[in-house]
N, C-alpha and C. Protein backbone atom coordinates (compact mmCIF):
# COMPACT_ATOMS: atom_id res chain seq x y z
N UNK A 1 35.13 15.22 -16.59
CA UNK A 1 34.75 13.83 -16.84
C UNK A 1 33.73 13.84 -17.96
N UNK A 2 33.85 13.03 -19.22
CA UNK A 2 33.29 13.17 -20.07
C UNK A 2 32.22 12.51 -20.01
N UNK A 3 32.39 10.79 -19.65
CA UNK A 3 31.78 10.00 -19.53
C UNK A 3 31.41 9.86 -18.41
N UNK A 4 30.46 9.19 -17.67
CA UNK A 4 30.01 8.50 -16.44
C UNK A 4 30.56 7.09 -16.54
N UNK A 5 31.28 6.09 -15.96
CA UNK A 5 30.93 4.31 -16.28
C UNK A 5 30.33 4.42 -14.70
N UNK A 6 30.11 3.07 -14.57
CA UNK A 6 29.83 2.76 -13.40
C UNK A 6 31.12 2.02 -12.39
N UNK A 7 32.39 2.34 -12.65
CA UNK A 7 33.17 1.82 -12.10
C UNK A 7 33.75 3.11 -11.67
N UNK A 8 33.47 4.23 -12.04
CA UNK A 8 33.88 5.41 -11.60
C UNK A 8 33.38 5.79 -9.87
N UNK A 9 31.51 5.24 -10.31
CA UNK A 9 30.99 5.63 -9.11
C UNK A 9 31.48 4.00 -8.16
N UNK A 10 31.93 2.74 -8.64
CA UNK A 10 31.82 1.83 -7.54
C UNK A 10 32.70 2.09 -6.75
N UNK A 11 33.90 3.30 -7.17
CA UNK A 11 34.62 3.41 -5.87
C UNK A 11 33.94 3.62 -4.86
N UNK A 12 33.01 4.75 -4.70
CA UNK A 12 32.48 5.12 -3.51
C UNK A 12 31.57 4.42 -3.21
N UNK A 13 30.79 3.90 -3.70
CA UNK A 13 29.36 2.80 -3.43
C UNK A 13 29.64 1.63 -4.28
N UNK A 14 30.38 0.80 -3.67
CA UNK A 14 30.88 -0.58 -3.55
C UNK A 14 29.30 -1.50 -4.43
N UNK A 15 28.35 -1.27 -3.68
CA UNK A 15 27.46 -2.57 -3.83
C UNK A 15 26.71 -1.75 -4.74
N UNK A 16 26.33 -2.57 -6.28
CA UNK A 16 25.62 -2.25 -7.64
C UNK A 16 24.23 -2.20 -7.60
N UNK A 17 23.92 -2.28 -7.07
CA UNK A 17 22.36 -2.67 -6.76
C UNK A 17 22.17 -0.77 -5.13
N UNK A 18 22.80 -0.77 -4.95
CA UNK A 18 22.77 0.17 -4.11
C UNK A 18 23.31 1.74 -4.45
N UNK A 19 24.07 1.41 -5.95
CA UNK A 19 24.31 2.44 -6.30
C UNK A 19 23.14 2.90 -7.71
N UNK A 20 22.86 1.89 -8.40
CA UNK A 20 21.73 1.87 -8.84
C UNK A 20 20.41 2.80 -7.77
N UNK A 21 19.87 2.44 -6.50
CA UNK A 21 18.95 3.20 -5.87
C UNK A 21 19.30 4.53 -5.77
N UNK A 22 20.94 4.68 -5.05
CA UNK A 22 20.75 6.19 -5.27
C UNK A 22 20.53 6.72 -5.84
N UNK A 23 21.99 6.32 -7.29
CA UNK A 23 21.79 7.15 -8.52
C UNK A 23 20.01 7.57 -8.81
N UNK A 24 19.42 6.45 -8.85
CA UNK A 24 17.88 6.63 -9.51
C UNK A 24 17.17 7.51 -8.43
N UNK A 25 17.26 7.19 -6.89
CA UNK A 25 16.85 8.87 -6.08
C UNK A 25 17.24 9.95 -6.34
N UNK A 26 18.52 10.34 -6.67
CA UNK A 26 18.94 11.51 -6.80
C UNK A 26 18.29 11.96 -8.14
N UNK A 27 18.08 11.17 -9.18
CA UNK A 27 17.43 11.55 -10.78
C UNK A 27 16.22 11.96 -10.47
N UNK A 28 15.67 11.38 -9.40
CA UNK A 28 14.30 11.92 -9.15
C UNK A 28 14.22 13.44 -8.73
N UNK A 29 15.58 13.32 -7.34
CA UNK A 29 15.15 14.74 -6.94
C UNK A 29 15.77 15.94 -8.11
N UNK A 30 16.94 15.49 -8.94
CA UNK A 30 16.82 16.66 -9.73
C UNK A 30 15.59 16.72 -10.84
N UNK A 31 14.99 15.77 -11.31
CA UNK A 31 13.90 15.82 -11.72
C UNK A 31 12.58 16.68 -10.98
N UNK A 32 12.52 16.62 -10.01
CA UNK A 32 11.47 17.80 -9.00
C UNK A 32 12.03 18.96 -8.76
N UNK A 33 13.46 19.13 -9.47
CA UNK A 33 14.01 20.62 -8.87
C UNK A 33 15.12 20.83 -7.99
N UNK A 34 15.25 19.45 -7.43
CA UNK A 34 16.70 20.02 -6.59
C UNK A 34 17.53 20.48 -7.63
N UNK A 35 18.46 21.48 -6.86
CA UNK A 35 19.75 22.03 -7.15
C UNK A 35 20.76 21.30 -7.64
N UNK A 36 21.28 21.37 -9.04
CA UNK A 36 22.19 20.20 -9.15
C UNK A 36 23.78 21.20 -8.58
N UNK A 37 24.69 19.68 -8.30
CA UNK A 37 25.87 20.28 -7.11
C UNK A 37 26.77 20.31 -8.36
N UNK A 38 26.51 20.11 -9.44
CA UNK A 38 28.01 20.15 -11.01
C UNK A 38 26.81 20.45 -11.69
N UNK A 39 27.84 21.30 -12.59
CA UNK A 39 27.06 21.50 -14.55
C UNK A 39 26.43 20.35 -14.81
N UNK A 40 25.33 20.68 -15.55
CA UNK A 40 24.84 19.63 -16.23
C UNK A 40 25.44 18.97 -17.73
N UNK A 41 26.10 19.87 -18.53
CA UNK A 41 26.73 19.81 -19.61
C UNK A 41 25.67 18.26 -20.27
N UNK A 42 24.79 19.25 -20.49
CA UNK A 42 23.70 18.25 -21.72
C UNK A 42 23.14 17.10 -21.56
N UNK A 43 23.72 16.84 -20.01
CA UNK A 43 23.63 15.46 -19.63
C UNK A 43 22.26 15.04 -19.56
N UNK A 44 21.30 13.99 -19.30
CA UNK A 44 19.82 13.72 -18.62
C UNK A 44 20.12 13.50 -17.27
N UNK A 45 19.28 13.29 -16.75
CA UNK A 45 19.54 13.42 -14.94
C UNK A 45 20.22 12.30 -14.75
N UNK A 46 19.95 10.63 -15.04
CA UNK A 46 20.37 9.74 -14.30
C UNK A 46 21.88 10.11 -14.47
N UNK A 47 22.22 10.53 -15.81
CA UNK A 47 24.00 10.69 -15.92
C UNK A 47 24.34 11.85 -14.96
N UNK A 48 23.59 13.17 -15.08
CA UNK A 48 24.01 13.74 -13.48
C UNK A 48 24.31 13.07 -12.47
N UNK A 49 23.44 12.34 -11.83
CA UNK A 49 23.15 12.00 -10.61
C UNK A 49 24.59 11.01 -10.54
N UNK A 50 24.96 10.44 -11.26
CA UNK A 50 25.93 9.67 -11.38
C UNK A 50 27.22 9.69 -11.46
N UNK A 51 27.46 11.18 -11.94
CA UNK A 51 28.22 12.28 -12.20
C UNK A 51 28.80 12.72 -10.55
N UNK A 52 27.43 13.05 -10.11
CA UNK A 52 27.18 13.80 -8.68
C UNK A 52 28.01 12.38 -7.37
N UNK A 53 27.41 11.39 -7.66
CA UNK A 53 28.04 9.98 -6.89
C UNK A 53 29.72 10.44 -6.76
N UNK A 54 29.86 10.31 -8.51
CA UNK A 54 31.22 9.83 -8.64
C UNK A 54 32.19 10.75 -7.85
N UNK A 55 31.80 12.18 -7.98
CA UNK A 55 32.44 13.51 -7.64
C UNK A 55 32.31 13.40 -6.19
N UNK A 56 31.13 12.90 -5.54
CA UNK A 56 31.09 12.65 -4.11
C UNK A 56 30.32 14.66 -3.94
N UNK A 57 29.88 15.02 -4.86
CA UNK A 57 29.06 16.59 -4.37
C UNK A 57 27.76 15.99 -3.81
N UNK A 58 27.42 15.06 -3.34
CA UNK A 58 26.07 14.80 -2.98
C UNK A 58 26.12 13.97 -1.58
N UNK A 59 25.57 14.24 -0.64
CA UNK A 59 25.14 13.73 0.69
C UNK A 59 24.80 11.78 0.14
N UNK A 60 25.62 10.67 0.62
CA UNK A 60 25.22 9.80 0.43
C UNK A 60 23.95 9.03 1.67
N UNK A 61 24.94 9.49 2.92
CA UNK A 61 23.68 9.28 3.89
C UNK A 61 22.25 9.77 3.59
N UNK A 62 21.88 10.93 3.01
CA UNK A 62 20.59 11.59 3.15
C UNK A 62 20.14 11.17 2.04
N UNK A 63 21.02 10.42 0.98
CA UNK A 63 20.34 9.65 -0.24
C UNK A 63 19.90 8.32 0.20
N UNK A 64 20.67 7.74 1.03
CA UNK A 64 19.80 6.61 1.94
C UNK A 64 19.16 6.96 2.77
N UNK A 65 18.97 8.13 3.22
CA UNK A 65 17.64 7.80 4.33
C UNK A 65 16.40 8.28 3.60
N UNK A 66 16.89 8.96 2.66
CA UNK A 66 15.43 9.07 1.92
C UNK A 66 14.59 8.08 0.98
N UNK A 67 16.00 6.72 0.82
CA UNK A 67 14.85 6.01 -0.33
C UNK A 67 14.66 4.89 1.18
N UNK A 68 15.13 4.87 2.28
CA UNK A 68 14.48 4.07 3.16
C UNK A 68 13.33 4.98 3.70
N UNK A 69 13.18 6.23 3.76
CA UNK A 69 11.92 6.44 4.15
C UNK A 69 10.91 6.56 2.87
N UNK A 70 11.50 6.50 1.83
CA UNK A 70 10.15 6.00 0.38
C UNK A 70 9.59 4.76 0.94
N UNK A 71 10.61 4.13 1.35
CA UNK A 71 10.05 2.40 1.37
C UNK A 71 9.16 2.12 2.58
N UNK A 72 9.32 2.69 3.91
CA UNK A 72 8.63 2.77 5.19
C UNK A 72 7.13 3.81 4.98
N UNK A 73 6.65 2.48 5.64
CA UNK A 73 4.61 3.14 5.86
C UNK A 73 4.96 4.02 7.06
N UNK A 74 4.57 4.89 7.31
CA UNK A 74 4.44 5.75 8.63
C UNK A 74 3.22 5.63 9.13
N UNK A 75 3.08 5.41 10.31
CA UNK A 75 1.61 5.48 11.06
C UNK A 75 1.71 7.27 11.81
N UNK A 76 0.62 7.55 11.96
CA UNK A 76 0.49 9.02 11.98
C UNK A 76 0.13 9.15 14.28
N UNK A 77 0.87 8.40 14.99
CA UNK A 77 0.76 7.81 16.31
C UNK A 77 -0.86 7.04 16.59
N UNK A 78 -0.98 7.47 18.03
CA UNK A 78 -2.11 7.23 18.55
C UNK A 78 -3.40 6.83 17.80
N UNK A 79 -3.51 8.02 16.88
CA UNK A 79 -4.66 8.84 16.83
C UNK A 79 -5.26 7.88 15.24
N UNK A 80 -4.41 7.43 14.79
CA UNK A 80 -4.38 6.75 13.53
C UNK A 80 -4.81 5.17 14.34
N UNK A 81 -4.48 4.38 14.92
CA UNK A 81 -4.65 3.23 15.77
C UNK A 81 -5.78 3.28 16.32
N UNK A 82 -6.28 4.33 17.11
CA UNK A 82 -7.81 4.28 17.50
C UNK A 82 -8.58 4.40 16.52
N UNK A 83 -8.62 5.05 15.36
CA UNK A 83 -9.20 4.70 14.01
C UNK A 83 -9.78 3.76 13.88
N UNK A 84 -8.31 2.61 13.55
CA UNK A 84 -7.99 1.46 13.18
C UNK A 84 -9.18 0.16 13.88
N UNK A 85 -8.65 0.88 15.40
CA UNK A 85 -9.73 -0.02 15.99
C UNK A 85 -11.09 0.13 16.16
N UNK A 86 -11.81 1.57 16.09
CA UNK A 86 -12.90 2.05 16.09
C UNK A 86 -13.81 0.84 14.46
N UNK A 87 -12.23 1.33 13.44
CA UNK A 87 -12.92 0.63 12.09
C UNK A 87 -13.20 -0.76 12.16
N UNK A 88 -12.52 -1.87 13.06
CA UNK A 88 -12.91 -3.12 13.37
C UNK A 88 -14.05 -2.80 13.82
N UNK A 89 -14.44 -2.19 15.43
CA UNK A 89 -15.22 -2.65 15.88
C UNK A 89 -16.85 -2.54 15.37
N UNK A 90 -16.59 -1.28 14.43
CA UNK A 90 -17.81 -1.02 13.45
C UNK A 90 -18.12 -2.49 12.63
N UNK A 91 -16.85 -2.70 11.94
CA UNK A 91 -16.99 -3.65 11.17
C UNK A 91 -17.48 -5.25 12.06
N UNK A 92 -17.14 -5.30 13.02
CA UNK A 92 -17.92 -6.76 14.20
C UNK A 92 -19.07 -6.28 14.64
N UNK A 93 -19.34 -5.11 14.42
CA UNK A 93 -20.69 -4.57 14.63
C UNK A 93 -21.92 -4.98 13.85
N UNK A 94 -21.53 -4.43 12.75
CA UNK A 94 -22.00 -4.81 11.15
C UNK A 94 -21.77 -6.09 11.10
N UNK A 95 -20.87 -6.84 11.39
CA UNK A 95 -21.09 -9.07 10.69
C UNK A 95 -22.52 -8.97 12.29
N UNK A 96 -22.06 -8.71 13.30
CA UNK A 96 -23.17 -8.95 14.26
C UNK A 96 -24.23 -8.98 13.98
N UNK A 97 -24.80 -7.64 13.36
CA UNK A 97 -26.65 -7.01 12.79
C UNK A 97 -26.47 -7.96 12.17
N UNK A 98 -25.49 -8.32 11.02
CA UNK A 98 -26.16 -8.97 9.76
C UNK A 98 -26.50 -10.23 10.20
N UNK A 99 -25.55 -10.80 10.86
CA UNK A 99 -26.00 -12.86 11.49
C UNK A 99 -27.04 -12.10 12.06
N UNK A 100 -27.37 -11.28 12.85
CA UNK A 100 -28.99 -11.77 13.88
C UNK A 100 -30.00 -11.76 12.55
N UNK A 101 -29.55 -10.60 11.36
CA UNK A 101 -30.76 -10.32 10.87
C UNK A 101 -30.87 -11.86 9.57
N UNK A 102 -29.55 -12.07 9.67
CA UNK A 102 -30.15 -13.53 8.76
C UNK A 102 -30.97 -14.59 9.93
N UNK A 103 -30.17 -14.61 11.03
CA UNK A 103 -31.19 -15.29 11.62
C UNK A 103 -32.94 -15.12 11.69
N UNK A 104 -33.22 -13.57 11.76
CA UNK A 104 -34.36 -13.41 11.55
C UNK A 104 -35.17 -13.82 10.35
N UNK A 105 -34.23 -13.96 9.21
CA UNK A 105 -35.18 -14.39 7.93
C UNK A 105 -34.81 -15.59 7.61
N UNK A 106 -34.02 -16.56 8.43
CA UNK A 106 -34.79 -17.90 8.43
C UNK A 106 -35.33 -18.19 9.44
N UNK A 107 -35.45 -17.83 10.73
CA UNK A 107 -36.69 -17.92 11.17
C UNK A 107 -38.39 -17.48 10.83
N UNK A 108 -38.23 -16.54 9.54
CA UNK A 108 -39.18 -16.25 9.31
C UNK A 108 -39.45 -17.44 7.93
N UNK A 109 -38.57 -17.63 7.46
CA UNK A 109 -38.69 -18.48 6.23
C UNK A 109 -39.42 -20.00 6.85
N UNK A 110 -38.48 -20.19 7.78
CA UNK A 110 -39.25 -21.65 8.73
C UNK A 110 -40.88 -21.91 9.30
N UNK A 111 -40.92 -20.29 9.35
CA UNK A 111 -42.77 -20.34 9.79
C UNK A 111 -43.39 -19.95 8.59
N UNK A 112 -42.70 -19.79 7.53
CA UNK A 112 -43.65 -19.57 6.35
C UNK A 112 -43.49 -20.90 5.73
N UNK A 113 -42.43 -21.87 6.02
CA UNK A 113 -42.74 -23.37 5.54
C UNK A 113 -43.87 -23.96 6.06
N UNK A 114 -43.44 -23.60 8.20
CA UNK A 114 -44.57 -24.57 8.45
C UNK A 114 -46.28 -24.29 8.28
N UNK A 115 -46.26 -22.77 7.87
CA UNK A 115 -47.48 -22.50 7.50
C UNK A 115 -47.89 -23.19 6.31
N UNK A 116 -46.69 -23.41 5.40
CA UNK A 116 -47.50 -23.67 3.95
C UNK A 116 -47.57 -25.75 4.27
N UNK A 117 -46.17 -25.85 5.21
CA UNK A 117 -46.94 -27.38 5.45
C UNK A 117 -48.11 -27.37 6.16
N UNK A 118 -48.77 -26.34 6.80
CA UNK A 118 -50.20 -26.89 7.62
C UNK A 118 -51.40 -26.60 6.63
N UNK A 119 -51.08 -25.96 5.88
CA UNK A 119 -52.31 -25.92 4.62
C UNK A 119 -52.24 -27.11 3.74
N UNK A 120 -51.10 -27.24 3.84
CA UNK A 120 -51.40 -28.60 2.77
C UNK A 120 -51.61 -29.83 3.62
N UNK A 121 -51.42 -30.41 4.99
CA UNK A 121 -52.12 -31.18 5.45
C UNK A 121 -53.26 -30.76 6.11
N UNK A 122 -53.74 -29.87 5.75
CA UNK A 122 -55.24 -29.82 6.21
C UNK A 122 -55.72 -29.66 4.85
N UNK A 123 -55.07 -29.45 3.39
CA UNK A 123 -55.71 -29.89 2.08
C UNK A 123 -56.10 -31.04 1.88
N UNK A 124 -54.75 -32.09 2.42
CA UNK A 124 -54.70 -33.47 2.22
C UNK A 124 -55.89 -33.90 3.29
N UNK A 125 -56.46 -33.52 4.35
CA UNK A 125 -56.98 -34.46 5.30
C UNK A 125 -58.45 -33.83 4.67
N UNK A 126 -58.46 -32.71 4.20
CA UNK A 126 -60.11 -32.42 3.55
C UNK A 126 -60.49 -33.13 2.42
N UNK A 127 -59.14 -33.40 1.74
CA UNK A 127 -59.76 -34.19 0.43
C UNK A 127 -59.86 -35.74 0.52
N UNK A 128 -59.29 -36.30 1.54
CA UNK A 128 -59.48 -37.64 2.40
C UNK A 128 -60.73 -37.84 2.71
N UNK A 129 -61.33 -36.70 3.24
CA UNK A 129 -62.84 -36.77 4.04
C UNK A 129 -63.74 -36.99 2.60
């Protein structure tokens, strides 16, 4: 096969958009080193990989489960979740200190008003006298 088209590979992978992902997984993994399953004959990878579709030398299942596990977050069980929640409760810990401690500095701000209002009406009632 000289050429690649893409009607070569839609026999086997019907939907364009899905043969597009493989093709572009598989370019990756011969790009990191996998083993290619045909000659390369000068080709760049995506035309391998496309090559590889058409010929059917390549696992299509394990080309989908690998770009669905690119796409999936993994949580690491348990042990990752108690983290998770340890990191909230630090964090409601911390808004907690901080509201009491703002509360503390306007309560302190409020007795340093009413201090500075009792100097000045006992300014005002001395300079009255």
């Amino acid at each position: 096969m000289a050429r690649v088209t893409v009607e070569d590979c839609v026999r086997i992978v019907p939907n364009r958009f899905e043969l597009v992902l493989m093709a572009s997984q598989r370019a990756r993994e011969i790009a990191a080193g996998s083993p290619l399953s045909i000659p390369r004959d000068n080709d760049k990878n995506p035309v391998v990989a496309l090559r590889e579709i058409a010929e059917q030398t390549v696992s299509l299942e394990n080309l989908q489960e690998t770009i669905i596990d690119g796409f999936q977050k993994h949580l690491q069980g348990n042990d990752s979740e108690e983290e998770d929640l340890t990191e909230i409760s630090i964090d409601e810990n911390a808004y907690a200190g901080e509201a009491a401690h703002r509360e503390e500095l306007e309560s302190l701000a409020i007795e340093e008003d009413s201090d500075e209002d009792e100097e000045a009406l006992s300014e005002e009632i001395t300079e009255e006298e």
